[in-house]
Protein backbone atom coordinates (compact mmCIF):
# COMPACT_ATOMS: atom_id res chain seq x y z
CA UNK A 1 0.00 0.00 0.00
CA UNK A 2 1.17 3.47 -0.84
CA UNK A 3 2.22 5.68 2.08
CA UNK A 4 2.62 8.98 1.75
CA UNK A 5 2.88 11.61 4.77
CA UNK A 6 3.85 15.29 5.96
CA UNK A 7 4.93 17.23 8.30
CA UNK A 8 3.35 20.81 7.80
CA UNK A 9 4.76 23.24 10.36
CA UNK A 10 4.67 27.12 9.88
CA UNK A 11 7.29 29.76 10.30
CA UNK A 12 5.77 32.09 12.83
CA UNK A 13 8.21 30.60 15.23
CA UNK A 14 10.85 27.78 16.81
CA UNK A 15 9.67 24.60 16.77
CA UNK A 16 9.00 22.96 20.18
CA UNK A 17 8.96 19.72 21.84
CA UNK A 18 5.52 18.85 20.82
CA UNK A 19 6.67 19.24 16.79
CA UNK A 20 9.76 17.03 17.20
CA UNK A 21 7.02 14.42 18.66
CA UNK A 22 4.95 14.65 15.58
CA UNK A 23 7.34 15.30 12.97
CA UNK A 24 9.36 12.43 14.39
CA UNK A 25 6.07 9.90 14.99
CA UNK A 26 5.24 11.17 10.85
CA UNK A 27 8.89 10.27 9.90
CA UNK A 28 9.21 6.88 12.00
CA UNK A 29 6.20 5.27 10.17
CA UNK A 30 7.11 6.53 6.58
CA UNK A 31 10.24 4.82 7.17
CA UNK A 32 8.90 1.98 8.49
CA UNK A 33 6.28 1.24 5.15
CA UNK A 34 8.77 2.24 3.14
CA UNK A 35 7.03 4.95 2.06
CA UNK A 36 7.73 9.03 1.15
CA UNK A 37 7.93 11.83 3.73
CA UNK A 38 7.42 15.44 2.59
CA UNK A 39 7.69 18.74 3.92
CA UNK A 40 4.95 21.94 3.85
CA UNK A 41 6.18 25.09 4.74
CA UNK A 42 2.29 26.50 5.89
CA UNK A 43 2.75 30.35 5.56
CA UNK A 44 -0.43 31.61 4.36
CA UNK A 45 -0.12 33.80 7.97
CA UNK A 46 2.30 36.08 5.96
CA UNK A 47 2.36 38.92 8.49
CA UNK A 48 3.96 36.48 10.67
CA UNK A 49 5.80 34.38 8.65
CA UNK A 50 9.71 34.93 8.70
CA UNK A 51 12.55 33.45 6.81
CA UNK A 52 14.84 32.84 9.69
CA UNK A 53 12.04 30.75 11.35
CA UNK A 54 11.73 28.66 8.15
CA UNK A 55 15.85 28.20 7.92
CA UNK A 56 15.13 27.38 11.97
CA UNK A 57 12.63 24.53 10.50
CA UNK A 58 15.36 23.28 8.32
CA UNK A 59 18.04 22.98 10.45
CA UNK A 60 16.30 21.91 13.92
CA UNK A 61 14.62 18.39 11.52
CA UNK A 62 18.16 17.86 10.36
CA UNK A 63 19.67 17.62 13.14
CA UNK A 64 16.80 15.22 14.62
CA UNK A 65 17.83 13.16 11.61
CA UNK A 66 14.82 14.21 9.61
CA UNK A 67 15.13 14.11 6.24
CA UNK A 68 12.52 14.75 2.94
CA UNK A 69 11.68 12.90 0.38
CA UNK A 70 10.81 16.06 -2.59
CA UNK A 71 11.72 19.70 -2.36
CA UNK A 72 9.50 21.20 0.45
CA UNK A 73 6.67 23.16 -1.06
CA UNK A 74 5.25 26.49 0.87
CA UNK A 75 1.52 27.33 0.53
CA UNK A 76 2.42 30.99 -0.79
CA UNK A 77 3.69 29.54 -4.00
CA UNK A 78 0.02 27.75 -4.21
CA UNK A 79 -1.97 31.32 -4.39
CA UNK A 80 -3.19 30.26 -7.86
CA UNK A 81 -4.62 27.26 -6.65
CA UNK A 82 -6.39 28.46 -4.08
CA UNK A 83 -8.19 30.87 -6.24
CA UNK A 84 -9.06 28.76 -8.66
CA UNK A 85 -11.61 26.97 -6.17
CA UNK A 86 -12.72 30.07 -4.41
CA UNK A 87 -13.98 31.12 -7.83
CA UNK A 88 -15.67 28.01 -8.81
CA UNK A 89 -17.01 27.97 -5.73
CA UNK A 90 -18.19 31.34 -5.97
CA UNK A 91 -19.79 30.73 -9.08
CA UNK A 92 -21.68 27.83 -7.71
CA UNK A 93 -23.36 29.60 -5.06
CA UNK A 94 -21.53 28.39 -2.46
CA UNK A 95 -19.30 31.40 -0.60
CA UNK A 96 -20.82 34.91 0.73
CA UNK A 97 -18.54 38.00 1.77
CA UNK A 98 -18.07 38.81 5.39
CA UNK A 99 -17.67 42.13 7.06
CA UNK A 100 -18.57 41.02 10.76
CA UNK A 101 -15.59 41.31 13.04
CA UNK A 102 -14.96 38.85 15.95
CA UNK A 103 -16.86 41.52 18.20
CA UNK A 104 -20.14 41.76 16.06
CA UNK A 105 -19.88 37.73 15.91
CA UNK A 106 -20.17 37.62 20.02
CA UNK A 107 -22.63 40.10 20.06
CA UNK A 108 -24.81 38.75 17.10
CA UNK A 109 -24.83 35.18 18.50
CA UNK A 110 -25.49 36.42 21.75
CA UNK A 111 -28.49 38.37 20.48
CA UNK A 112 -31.11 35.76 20.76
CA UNK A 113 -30.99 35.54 24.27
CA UNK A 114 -28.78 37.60 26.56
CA UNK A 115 -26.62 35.23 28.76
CA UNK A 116 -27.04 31.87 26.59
CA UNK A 117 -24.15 30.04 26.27
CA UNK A 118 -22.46 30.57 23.44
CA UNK A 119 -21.70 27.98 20.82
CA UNK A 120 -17.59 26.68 19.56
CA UNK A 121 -17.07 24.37 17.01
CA UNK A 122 -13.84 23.47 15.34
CA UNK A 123 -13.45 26.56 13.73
CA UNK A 124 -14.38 28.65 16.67
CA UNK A 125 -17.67 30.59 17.48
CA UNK A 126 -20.13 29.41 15.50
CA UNK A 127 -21.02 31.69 12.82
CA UNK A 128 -24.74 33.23 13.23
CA UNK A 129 -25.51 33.68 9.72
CA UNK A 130 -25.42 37.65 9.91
CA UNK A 131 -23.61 38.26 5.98
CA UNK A 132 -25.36 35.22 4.76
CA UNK A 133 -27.49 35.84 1.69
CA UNK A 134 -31.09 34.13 1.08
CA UNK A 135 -29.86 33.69 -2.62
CA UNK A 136 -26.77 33.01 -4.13
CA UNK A 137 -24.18 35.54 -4.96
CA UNK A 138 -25.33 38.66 -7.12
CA UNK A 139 -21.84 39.49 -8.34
CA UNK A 140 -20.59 37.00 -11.07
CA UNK A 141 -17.73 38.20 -10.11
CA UNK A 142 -15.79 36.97 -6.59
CA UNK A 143 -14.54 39.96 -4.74
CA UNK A 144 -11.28 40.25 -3.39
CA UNK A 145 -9.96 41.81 -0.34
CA UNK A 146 -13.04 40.59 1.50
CA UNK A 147 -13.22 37.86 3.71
CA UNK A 148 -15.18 34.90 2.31
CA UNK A 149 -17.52 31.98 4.40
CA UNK A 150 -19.04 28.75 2.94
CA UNK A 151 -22.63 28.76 2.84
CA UNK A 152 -22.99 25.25 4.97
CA UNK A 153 -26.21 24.15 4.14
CA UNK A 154 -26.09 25.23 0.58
CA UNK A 155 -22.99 23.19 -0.41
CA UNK A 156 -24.81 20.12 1.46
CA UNK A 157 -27.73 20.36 -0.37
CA UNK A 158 -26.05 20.62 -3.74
CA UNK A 159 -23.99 16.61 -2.88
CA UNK A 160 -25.85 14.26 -4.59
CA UNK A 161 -24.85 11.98 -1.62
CA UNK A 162 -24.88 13.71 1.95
CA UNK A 163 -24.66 10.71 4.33
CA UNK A 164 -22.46 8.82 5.31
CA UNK A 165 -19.60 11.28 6.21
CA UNK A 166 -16.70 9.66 7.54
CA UNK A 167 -12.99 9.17 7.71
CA UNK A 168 -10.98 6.58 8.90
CA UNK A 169 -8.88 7.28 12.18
CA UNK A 170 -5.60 4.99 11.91
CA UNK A 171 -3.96 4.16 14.91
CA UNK A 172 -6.67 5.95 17.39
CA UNK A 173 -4.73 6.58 20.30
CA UNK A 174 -7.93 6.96 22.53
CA UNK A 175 -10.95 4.96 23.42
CA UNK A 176 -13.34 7.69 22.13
CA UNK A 177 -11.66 7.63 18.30
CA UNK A 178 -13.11 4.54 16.88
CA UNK A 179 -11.37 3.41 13.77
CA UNK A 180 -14.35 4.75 11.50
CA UNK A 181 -15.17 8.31 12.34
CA UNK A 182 -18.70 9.22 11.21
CA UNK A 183 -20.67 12.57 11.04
CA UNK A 184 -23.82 13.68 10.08
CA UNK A 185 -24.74 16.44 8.04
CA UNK A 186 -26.45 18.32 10.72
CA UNK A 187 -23.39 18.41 12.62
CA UNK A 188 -21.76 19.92 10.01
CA UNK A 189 -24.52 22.92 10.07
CA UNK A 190 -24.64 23.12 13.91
CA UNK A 191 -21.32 22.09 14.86
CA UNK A 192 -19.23 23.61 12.54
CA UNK A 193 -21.00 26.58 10.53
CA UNK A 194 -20.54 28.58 7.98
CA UNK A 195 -16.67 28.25 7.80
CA UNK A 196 -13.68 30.95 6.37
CA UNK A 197 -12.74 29.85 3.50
CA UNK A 198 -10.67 33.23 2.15
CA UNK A 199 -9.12 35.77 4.77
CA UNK A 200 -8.59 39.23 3.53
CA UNK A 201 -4.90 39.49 3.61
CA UNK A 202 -5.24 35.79 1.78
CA UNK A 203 -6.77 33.98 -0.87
CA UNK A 204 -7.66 30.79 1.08
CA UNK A 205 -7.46 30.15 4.76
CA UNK A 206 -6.00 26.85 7.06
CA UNK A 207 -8.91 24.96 6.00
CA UNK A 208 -9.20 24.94 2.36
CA UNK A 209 -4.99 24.94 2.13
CA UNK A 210 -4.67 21.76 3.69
CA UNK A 211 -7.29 20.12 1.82
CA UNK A 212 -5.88 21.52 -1.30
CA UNK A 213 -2.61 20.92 -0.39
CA UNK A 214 -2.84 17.72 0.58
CA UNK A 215 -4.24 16.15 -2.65
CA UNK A 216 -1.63 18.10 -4.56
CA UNK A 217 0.84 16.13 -2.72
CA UNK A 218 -0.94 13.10 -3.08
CA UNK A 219 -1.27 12.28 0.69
CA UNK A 220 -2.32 9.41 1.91
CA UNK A 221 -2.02 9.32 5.64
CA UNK A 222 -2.22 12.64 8.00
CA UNK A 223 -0.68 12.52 11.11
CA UNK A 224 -1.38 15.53 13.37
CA UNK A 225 -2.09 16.40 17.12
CA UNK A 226 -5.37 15.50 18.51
CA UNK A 227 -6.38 18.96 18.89
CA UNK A 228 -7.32 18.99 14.75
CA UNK A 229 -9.24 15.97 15.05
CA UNK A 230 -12.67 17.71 15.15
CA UNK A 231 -11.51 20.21 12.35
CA UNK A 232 -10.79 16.67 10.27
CA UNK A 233 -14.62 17.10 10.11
CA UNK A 234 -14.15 20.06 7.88
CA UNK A 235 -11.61 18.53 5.90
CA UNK A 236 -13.39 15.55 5.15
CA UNK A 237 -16.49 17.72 3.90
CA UNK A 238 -14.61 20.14 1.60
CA UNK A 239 -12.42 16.59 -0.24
CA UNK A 240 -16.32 15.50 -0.85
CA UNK A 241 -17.49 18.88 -1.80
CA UNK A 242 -14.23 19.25 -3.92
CA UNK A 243 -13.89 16.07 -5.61
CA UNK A 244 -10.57 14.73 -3.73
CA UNK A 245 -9.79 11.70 -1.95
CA UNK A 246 -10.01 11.50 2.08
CA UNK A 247 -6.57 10.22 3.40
CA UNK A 248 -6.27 7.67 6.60
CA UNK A 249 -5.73 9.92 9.70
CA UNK A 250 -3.47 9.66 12.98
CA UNK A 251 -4.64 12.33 15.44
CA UNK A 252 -1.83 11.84 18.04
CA UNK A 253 -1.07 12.53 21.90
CA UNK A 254 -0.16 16.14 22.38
CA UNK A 255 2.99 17.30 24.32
CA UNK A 256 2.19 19.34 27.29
CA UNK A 257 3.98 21.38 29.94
CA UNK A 258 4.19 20.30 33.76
CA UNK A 259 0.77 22.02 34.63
CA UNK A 260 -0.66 19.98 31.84
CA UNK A 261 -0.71 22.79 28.71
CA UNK A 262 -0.06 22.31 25.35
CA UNK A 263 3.03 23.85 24.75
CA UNK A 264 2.67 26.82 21.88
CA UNK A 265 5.44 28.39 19.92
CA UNK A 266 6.12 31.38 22.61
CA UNK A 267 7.36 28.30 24.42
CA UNK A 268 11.22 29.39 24.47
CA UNK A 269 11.90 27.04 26.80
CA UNK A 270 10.85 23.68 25.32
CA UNK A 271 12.29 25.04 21.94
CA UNK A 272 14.36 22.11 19.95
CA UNK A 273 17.03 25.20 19.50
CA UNK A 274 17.24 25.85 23.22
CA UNK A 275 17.65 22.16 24.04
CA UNK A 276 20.54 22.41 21.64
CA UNK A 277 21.96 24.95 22.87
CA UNK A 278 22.38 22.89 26.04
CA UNK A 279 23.92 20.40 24.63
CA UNK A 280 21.03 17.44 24.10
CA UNK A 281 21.21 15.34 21.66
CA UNK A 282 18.55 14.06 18.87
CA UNK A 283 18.41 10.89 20.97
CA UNK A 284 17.47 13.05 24.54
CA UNK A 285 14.78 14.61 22.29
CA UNK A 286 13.22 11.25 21.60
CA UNK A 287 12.88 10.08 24.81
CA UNK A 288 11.56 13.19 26.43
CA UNK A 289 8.85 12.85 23.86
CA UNK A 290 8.77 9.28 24.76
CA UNK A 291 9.83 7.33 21.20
């Protein structure tokens, strides 16, 4: 069987402990099926996204005794792709522009009734419809500059096939992550929402990249932290919506600090640089992430 993987990590910042773990778990098992491991440089977040960070991505994975199968790619060469599907889905009816800020958001969805709870999905606060059209888009032609959402229930009811959606989870590493992950279409529209699909300093956003992306490169198995395994949901709707095959998933452990927090990027401390610094080896790295 064909394995293909990747190890997508973006340059807003040193790699930590809890990217060594993944890049390293990603690595491992493409080894192991004798199979290809690529690199993504994700840097669609261009007003963070620095060179040295990227070189920093380069060296730290060498010297962990990562190496790549293929020339890493970076999303900002893939602009062109990107807006080639906003504009067919534009055409078909299925994106809207947004003006709301994160502010009007709280306040719209809070509207109904003050004090209810609100709602989070994968994507964050679920979007309360405020931009959304009753028809499709007037304009023929997509706008740019303006931040664009998928029109959930519109893009459902145009599949010729709604149910089953699912996607297999390989390797779960937890009780609750049965090997066959399946959703419903009406978690998709309360759950999830009407998604981001173009930012306004981007044409695309995390969501539509990786799908994109992903069946460029011909992936066939994702492995990623757990904390994306309800945004697979999305994924696995926009490869149906888009035409493009679902890869196996691995939705692994995630590294955390002593008081039990994911580590983030601001992390100096549990930087792969800084533990080289101090003179650890690539071996000390893979036992304080335990492989």
């Amino acid at each position: 069987m064909t394995f293909i993987t990747r190890f997508a990590p973006s340059p807003t910042g040193p790699l930590h402990l809890g990217h060594a773990y993944s890049a390293l778990l990603a690595f491992d098992r493409a080894r192991r099926a004798n199979g290809t491991f690529l690199l993504r440089i994700e840097d669609i977040d261009q007003t963070r996204a620095r060179p040295e960070w990227e070189q920093q991505i380069y060296d730290d994975l060498i010297w962990l005794g990562i190496t790549w199968d293929a020339a890493p790619v970076r999303q900002s060469e893939h602009v062109k792709l990107y807006e080639e599907c906003l504009v067919t889905l534009w055409e078909k009816g299925f994106l809207y522009p947004c003006s709301c800020t994160r502010r009007d958001i709280v306040a719209a969805a809070n509207a109904p009734q003050e004090g209810t709870e609100l709602v989070y999905g994968p994507d964050g606060l679920i979007y309360p419809g405020t931009c959304r059209p009753n028809d499709g888009p007037v304009n023929p032609v997509m706008p740019k500059g303006q931040v664009l959402r998928l029109n959930m229930r519109r893009a459902l009811d145009a599949l010729s096939e709604q149910e089953p959606f699912s996607f297999y989870e390989d390797g779960a590493p937890r009780e609750d992550m049965p090997g066959r992950v399946r959703f419903t279409s009406e978690e998709l529209i309360t759950a999830v929402g009407d998604i981001v699909l173009s930012r306004k300093d981007f044409p695309g956003s995390y969501h539509l990249s990786v799908v994109l992306d992903d069946a460029a490169q011909g992936i066939t198995h994702v492995i990623r932290g757990e904390d994306l395994f309800d945004a697979t949901k999305i994924h696995v709707f926009l490869q149906r919506l888009l035409g493009l095959p679902t890869p196996k998933y691995t939705h692994h452990q995630l590294i955390r600090d002593e008081r039990g927090k994911r580590l983030a990027k601001r992390c100096d401390a549990r930087a792969i640089a800084t533990y080289r610094s101090e003179g650890a080896s690539p071996e000390d790295i893979r036992a304080m992430v335990g492989l």
